[in-house]
Protein backbone atom coordinates (compact mmCIF):
# COMPACT_ATOMS: atom_id res chain seq x y z
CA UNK A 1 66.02 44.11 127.33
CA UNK A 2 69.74 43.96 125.88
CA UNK A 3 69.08 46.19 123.30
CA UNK A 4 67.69 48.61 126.23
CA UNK A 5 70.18 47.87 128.80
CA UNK A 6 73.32 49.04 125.95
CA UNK A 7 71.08 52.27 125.36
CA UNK A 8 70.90 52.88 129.02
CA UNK A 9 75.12 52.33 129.00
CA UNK A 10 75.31 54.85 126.44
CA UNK A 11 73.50 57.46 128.16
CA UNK A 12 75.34 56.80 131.44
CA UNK A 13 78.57 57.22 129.37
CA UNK A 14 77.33 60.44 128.13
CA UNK A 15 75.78 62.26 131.09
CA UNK A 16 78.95 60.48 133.82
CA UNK A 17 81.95 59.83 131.73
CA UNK A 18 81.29 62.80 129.10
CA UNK A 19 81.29 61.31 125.87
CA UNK A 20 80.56 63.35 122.84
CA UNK A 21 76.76 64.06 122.12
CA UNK A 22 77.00 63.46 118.76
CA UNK A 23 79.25 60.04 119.53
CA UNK A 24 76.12 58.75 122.32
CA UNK A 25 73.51 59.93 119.46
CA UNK A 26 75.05 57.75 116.76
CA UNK A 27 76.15 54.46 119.01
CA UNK A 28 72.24 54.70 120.13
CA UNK A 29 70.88 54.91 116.55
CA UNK A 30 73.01 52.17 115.63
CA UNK A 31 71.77 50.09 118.80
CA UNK A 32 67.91 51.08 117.84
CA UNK A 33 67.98 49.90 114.47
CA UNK A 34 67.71 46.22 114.58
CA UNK A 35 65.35 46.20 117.05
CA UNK A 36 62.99 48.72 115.16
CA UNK A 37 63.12 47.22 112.01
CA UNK A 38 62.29 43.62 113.38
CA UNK A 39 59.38 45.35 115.31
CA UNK A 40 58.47 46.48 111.61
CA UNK A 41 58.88 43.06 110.12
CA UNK A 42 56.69 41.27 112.79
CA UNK A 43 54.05 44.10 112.59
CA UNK A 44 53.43 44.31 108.74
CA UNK A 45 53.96 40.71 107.71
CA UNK A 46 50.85 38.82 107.79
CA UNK A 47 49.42 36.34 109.87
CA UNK A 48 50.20 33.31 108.11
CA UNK A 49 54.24 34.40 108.05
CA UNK A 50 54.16 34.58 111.69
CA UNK A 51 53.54 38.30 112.30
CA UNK A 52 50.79 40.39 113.16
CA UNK A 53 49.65 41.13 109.86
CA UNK A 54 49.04 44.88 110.30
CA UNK A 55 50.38 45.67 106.88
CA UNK A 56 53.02 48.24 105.65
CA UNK A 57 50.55 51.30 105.29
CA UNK A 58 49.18 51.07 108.90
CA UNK A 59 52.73 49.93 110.13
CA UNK A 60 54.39 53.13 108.96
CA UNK A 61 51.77 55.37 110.32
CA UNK A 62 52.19 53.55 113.87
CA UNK A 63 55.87 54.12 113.65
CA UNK A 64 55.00 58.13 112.52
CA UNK A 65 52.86 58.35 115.80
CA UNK A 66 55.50 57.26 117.82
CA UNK A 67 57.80 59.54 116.66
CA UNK A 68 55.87 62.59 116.25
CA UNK A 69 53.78 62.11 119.52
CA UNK A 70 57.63 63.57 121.59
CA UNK A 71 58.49 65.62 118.58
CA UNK A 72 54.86 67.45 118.95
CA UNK A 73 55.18 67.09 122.71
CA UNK A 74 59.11 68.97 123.00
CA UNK A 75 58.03 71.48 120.61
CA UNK A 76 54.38 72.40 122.59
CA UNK A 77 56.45 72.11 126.06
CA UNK A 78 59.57 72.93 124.83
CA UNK A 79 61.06 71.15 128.10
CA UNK A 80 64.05 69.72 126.16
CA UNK A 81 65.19 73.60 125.80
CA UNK A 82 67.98 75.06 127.63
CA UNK A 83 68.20 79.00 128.49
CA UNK A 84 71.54 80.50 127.55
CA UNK A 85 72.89 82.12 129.39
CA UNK A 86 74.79 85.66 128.50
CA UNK A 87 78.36 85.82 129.84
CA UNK A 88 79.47 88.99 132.41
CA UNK A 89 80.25 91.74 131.05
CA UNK A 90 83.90 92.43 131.63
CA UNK A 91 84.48 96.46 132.62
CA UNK A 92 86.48 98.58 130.62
């Protein structure tokens, strides 16, 4: 929940206070990666080393589902693309 909670401040920061897109994408990355890689741990070590013993083959292709599923999903829907908009034309 912490981990989620400081993601959640970062994108408040971003949308309310206007901090840099590229400054909220790298603070969350750097948030997201101890918590994904201990998720990782637990769900390729086996049984006997206190994890779930799911190994590192079917592990990784878990963790490419659940990144490609919304990759696969923007690009289909492409909801997460904004229309540009053409300035006025000044007269002459």
């Amino acid at each position: 929940m912490l981990f989620a909670l400081a993601v959640a401040a970062v994108h408040l920061a971003h949308r309310a206070l206007g901090l840099s897109a590229v400054w909220s994408f790298w603070i969350a990355h750097v948030l997201t990666r101890p918590p994904g890689a201990s998720i990782g741990d637990y769900l390729s070590q086996p049984t006997g080393g206190g994890g779930v013993g799911l190994g590192t083959v079917i592990t990784s292709a878990l963790f490419l589902a659940v990144i490609l599923g919304p990759v696969v999903f923007l690009a289909v829907t492409r909801k997460d693309v904004t229309e540009r908009r053409q300035p006025d034309e000044v007269p002459a």
